[in-house]
Protein backbone atom coordinates (compact mmCIF):
# COMPACT_ATOMS: atom_id res chain seq x y z
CA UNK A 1 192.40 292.54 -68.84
CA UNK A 2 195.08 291.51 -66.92
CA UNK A 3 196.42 294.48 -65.64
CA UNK A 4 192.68 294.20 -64.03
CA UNK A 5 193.00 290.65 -62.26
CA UNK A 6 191.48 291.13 -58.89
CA UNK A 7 193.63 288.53 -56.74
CA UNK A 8 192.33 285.41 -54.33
CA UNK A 9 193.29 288.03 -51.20
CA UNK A 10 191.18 290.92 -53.04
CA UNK A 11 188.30 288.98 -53.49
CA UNK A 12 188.09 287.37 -50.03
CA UNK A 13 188.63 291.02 -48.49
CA UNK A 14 185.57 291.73 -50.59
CA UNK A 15 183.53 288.80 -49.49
CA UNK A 16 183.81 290.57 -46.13
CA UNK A 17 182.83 293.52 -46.89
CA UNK A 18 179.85 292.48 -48.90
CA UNK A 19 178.85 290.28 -45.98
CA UNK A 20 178.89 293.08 -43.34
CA UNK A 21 176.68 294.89 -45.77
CA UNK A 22 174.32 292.25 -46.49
CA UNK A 23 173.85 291.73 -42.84
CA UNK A 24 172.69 295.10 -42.21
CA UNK A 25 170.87 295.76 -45.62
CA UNK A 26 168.55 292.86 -45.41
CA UNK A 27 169.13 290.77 -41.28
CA UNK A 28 168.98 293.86 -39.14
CA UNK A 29 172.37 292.68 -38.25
CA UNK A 30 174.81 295.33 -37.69
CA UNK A 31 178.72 295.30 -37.16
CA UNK A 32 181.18 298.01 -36.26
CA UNK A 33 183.57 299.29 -38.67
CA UNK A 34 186.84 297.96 -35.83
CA UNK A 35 184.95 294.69 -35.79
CA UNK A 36 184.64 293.71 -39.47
CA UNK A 37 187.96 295.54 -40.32
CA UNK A 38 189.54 292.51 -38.46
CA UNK A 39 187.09 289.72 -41.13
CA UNK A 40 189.40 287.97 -43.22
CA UNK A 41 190.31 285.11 -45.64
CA UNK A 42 190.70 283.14 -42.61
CA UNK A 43 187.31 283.84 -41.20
CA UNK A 44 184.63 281.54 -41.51
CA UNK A 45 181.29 282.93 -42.15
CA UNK A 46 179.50 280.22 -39.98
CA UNK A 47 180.77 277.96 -36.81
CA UNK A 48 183.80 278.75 -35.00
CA UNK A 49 183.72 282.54 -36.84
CA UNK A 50 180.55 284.50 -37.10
CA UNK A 51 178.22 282.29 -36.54
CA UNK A 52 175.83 282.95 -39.14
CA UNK A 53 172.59 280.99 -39.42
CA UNK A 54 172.15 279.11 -43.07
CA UNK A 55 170.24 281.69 -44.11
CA UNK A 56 171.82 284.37 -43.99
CA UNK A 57 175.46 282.85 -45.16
CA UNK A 58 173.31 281.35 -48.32
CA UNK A 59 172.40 285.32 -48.46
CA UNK A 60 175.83 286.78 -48.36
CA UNK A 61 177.73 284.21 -50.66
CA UNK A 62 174.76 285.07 -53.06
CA UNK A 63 175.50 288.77 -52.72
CA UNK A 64 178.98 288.06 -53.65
CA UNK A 65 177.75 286.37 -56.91
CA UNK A 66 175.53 289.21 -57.79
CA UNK A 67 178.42 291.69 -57.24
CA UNK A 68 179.66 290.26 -60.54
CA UNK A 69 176.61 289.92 -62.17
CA UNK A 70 176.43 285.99 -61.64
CA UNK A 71 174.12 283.57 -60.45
CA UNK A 72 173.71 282.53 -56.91
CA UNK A 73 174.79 279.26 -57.92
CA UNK A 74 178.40 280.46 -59.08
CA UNK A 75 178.97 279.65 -54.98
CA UNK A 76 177.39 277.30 -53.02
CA UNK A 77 178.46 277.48 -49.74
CA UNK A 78 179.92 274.79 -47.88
CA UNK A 79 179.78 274.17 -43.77
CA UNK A 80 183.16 274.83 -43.05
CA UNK A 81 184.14 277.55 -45.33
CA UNK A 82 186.09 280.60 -45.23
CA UNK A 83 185.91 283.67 -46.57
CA UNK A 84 189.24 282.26 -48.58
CA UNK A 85 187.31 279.54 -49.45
CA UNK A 86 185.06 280.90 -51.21
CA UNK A 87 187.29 283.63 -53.17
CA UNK A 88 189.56 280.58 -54.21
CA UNK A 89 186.10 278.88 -55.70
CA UNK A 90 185.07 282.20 -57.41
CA UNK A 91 188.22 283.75 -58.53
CA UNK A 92 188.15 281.21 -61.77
CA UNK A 93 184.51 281.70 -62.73
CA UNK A 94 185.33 285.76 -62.65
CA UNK A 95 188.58 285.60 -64.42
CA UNK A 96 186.76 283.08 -67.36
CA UNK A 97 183.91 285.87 -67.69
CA UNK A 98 183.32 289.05 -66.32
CA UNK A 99 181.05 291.29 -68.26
CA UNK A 100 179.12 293.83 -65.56
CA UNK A 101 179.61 294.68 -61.90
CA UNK A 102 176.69 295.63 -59.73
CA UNK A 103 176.77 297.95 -57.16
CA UNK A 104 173.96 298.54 -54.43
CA UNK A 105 174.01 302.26 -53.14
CA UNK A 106 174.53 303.45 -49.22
CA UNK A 107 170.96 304.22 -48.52
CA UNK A 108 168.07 302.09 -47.25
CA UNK A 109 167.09 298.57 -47.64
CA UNK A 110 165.73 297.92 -50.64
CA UNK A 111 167.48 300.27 -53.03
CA UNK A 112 167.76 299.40 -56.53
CA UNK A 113 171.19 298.40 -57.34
CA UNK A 114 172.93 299.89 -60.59
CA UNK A 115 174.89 297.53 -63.04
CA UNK A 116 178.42 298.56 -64.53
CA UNK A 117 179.91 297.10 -67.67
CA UNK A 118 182.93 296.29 -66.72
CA UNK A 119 184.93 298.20 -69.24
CA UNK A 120 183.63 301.64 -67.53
CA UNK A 121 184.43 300.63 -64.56
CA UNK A 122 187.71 299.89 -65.88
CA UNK A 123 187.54 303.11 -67.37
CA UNK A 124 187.06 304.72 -64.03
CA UNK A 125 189.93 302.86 -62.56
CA UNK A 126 192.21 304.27 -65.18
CA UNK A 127 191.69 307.83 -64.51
CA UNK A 128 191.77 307.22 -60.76
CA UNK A 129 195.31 305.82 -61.28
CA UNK A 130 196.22 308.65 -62.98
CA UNK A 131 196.06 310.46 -59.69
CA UNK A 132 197.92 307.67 -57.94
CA UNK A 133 200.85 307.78 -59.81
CA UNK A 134 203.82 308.66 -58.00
CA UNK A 135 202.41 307.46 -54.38
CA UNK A 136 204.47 303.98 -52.71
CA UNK A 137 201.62 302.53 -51.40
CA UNK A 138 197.62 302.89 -50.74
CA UNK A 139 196.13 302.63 -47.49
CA UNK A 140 192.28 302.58 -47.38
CA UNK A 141 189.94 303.21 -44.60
CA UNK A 142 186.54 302.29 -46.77
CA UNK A 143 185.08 299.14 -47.87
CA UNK A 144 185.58 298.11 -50.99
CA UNK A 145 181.68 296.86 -51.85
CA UNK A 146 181.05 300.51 -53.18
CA UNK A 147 181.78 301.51 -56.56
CA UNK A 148 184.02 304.39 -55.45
CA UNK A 149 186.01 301.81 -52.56
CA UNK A 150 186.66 298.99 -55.25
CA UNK A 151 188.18 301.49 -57.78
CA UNK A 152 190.01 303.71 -55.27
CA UNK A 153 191.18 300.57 -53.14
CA UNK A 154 191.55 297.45 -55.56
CA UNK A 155 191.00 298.13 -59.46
CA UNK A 156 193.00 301.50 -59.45
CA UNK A 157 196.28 300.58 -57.11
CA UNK A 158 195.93 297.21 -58.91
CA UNK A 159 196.72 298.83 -62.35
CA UNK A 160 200.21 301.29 -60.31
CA UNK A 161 201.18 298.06 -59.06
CA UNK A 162 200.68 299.70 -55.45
CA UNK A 163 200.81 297.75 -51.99
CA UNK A 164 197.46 298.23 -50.65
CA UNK A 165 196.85 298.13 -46.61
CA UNK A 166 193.33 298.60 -44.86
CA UNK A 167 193.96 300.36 -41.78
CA UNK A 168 190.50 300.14 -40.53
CA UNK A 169 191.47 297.93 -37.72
CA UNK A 170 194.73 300.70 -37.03
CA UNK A 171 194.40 302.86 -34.13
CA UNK A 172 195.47 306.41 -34.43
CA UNK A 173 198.79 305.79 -33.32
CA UNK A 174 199.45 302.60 -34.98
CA UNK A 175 198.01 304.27 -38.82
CA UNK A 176 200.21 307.25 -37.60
CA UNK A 177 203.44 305.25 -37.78
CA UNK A 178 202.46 303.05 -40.61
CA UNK A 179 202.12 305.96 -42.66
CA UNK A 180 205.11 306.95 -44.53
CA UNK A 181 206.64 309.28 -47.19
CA UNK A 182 204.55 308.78 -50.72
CA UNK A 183 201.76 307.17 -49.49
CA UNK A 184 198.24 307.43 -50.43
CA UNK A 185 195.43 307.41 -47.41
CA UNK A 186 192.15 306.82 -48.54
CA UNK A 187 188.81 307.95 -46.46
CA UNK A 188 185.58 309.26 -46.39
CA UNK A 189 185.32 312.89 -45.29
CA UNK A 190 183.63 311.29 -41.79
CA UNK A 191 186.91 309.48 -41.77
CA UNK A 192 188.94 312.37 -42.72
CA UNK A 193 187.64 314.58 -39.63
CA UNK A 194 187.68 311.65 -37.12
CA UNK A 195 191.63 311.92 -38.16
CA UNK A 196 191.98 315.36 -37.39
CA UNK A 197 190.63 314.63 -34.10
CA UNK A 198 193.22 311.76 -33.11
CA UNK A 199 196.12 311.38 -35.21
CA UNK A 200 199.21 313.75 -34.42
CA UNK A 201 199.98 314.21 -37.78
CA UNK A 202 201.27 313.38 -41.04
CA UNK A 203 204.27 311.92 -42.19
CA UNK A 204 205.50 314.04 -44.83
CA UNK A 205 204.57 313.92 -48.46
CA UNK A 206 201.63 311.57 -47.54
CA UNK A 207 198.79 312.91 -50.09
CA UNK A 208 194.83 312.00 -49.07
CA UNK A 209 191.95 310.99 -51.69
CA UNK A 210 188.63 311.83 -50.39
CA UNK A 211 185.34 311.31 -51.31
CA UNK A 212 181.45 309.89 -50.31
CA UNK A 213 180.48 313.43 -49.40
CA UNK A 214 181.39 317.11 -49.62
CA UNK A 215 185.12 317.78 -48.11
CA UNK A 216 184.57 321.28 -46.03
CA UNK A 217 187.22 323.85 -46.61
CA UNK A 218 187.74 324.05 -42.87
CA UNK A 219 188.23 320.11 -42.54
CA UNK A 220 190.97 320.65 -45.44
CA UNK A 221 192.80 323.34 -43.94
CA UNK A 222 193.06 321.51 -40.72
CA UNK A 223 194.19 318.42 -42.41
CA UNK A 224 197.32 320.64 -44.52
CA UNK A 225 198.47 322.47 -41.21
CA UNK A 226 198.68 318.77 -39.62
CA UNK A 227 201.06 318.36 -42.41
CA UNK A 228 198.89 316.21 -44.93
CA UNK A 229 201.29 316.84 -48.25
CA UNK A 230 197.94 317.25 -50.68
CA UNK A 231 193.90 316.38 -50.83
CA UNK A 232 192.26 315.03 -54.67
CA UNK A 233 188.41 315.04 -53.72
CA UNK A 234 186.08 312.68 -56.67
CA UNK A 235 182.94 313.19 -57.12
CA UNK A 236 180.39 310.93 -58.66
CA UNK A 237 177.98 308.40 -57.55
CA UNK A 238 176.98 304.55 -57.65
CA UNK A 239 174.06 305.89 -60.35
CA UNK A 240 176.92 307.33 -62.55
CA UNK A 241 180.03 306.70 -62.21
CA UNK A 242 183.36 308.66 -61.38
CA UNK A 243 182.81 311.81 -62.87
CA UNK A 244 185.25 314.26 -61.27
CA UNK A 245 188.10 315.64 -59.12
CA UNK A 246 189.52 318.51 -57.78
CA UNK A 247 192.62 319.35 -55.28
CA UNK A 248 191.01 322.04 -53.22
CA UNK A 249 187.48 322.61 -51.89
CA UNK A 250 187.59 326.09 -52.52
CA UNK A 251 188.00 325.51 -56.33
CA UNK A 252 185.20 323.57 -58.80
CA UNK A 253 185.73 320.35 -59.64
CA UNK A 254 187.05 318.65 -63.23
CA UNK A 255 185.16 316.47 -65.32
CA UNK A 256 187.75 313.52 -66.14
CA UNK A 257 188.28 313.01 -69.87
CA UNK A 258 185.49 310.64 -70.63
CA UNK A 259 182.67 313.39 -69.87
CA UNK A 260 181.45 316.29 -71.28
CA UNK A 261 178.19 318.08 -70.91
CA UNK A 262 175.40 320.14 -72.48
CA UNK A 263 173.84 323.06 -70.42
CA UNK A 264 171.49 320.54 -68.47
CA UNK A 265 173.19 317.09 -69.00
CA UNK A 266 176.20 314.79 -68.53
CA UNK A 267 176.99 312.38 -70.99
CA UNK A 268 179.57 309.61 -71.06
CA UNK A 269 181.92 308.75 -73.45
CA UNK A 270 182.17 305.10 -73.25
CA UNK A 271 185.14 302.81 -74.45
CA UNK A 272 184.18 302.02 -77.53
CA UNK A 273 183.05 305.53 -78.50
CA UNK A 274 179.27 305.34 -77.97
CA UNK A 275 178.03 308.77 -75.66
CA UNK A 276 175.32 307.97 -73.10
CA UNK A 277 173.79 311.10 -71.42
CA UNK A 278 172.75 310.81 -67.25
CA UNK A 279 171.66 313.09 -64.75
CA UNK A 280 174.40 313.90 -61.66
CA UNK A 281 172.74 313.51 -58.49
CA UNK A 282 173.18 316.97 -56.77
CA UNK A 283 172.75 319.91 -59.40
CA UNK A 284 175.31 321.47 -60.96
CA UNK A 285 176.60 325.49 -61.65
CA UNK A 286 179.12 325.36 -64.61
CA UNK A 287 182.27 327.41 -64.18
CA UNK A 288 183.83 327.18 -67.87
CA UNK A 289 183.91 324.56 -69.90
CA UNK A 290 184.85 321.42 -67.59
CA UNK A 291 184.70 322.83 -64.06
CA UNK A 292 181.37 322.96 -62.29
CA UNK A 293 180.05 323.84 -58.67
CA UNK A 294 178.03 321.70 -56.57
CA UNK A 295 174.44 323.29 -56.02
CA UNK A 296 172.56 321.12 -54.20
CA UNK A 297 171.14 317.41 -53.82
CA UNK A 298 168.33 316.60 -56.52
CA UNK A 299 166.46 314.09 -54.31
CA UNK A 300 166.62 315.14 -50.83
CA UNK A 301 169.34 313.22 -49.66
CA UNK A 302 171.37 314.33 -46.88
CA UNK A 303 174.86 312.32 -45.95
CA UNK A 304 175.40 311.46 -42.80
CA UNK A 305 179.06 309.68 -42.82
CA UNK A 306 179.37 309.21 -45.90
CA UNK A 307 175.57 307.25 -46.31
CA UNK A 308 172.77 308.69 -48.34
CA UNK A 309 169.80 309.11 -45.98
CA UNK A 310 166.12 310.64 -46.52
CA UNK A 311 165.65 313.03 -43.80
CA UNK A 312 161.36 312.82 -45.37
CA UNK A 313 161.63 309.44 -45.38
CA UNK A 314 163.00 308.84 -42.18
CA UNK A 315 159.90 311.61 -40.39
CA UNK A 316 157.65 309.00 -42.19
CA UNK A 317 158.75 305.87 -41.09
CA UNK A 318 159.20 307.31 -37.10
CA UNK A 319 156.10 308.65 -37.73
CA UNK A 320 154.13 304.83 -38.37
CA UNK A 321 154.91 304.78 -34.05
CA UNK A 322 152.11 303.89 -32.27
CA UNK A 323 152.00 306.72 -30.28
CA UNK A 324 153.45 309.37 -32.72
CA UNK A 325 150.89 311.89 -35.29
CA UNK A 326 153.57 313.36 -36.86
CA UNK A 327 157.16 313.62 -37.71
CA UNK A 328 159.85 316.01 -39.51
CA UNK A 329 163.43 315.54 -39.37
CA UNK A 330 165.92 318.12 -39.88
CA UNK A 331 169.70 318.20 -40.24
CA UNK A 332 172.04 319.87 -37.29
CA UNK A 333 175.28 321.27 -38.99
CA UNK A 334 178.07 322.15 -36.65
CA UNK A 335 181.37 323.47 -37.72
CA UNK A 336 184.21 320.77 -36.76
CA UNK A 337 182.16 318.48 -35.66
CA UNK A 338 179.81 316.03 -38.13
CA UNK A 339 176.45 316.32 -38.87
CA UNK A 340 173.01 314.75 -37.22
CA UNK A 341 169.57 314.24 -37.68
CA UNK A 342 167.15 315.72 -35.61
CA UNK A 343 163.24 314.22 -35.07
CA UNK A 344 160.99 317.13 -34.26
CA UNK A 345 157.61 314.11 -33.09
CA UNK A 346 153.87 315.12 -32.40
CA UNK A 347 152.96 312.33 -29.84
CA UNK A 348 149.54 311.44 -30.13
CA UNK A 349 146.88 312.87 -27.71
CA UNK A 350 147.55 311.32 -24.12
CA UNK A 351 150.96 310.11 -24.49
CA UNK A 352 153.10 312.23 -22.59
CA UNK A 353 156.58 313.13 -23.77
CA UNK A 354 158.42 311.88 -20.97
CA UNK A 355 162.02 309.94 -20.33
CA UNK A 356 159.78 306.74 -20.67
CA UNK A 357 158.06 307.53 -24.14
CA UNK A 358 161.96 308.60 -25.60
CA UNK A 359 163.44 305.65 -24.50
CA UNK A 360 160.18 303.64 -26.38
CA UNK A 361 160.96 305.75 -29.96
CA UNK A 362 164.78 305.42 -29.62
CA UNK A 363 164.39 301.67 -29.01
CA UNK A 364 161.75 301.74 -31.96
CA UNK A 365 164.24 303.72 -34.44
CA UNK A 366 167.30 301.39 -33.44
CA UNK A 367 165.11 298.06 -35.04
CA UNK A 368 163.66 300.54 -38.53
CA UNK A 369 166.24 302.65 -38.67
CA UNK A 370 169.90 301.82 -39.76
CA UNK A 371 172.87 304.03 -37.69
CA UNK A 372 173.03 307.02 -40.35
CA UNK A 373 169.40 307.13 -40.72
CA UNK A 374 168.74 307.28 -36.67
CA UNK A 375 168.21 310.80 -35.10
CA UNK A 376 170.54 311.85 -31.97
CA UNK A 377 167.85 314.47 -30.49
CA UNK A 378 164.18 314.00 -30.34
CA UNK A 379 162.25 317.32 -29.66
CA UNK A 380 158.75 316.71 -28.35
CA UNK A 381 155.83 319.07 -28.94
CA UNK A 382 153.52 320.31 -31.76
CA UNK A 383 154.62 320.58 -35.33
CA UNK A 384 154.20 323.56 -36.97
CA UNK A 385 154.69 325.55 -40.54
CA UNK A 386 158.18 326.40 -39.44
CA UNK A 387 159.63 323.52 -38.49
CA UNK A 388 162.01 321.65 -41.01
């Protein structure tokens, strides 16, 4: 249990993280990934830092309770606190007892959030850092509130004994000096082509470990002739767990040790030997034994940076407007470049689709809609069979 101690600092950087995503989850209250890359144990949630409102800082410490499965009152706040503050008032109460984790998934308000006994987690982190070994150091460009950023960035480097850095506050240039032979940079595949848009390149031997969404062949092979040293992509979810890898996009990926399958189902081997079967969330083509092929999403989701969205979901909610009948959105793939949602709208009869009426339904989407889930192109006119 030790080798799993999660550290005053670790804790604290979570705090932040798990406050940025509170804010937008459940206040409408959205920060950019520069400006909460800079939150720290120094930062105070309320006066002379964020300047929360009582609410919403009783709201975040209580999301940091729930994170390991205690009660609200584990932390009660106090008016000048820091983020330090409170991981030096929770770090005892974790390290006495710590029996589940639970994780909230990157899609919409409301989601139901999926609890993790601890000792799979663990069990994740130990595979993970099985793919670590060898690297000097980690440096992360995701949030560790996820399942996948608190084993990739704190749990799994905790167990190597690896340095971890966040260089979400880097620029290009500065994250292209700080990285250095044998490190490890972790990102999102958003992440990953924002990189090969604006670094230079790679100091040598520095391996990448990817994951969130699929990891395009041509993303990869841009990355390698930059002179990234080698790509592991994971693959999982919040529902299930870590479940596995692969070094190339071209190839299938590996179920890790603790899985194994029927035709139609995963199961889980658990630490203390008991098998649990679940469902992966995209389905799966089996290529032997162990190695499978992504086939599609099983609910509809699309990703859009890393972030579940609903593009039917999303057509319903724009479509509750006023002046709007009806509403489909469909997804706009580009090669190199990352994906966006499009809203094809039926305005009502008499509201004309002018510059006007799209500035009203963009203005409408930014206060319902979170970033991912917001279109980029509205296309007026009558919906038909054929549209998405």
């Amino acid at each position: 249990m030790n080798s799993f101690a999660i550290t005053e600092a670790q804790l604290a950087r979570l705090a932040c993280a798990l406050t940025g995503d509170e804010l937008a989850r459940n206040f409408n209250h959205y920060t950019d990934f520069l400006t909460r890359a800079e939150w720290g144990a120094n930062t105070a949630p309320g006066a002379d830092g964020l300047e929360l409102d009582t609410k919403q800082i009783k709201a975040c410490a209580a999301r940091l309770c729930h994170f390991f499965d205690k009660p609200a009152t584990a932390l009660m706040p106090e008016k000048n606190d820091t983020f330090g503050d409170w991981a030096s008032r929770l770090t005892p109460k974790i390290r006495h007892s710590l029996t589940t984790f639970r994780f909230l998934p990157a899609t919409q308000a409301g989601a139901a959030e999926t609890r993790h006994a601890t000792d799979e987690v663990w069990q994740d982190a130990r595979v993970i850092a099985n793919l670590m070994h060898g690297r000097r150091r980690v440096i992360t460009l995701v949030s560790t509130h996820s399942l996948f950023g608190f084993v990739t960035s704190v749990l799994a480097p905790n167990l190597q004994h690896l340095q971890v850095l966040d260089g979400g506050a880097m620029a290009p240039d500065e994250l292209a000096e700080t990285l250095s032979f044998g490190d490890l940079l972790v990102a999102t595949p958003t992440l990953w082509r924002y990189l090969a848009q604006t670094l230079p390149g790679f100091a040598n031997n520095v391996m990448g470990l990817s994951f969130g969404e699929p990891l395009l062949i041509d993303l990869a092979s841009e990355l390698r002739e930059m002179g990234l040293g080698a790509m592991r992509e994971l693959y999982g979810s919040t529902e299930t767990g870590i479940i596995g890898w692969r070094d190339n996009p071209s190839e299938p990926f590996v179920l890790f040790d603790h899985w194994s399958h029927t035709e139609n189902t995963l199961i889980r081997i658990c630490p203390a030997g008991q098998e649990r079967e679940t469902a992966a969330m995209d389905h799966l083509n089996w290529a032997g034994d162990r190695a499978f092929n992504l086939a599609g999403r099983r609910d509809g989701a699309v990703q859009i940076g890393a972030v579940n969205v609903f593009p039917k979901k999303i057509g319903e909610i724009i479509a509750t407007h006023q002046n709007i009948e009806d509403c489909t959105v469909s997804v706009a793939q580009r090669s190199g470049a990352l994906d966006r949602l499009i809203a094809h709208i039926a305005l009502r009869p008499g509201i004309q689709p002018d510059e006007d009426t799209a500035w009203e339904v963009d203005e409408w989407c930014r206060q319902k809609l979170r970033p991912p889930e917001r279109p980029r192109i509205y296309v007026f006119g009558s919906i038909t069979d054929e549209d998405p």
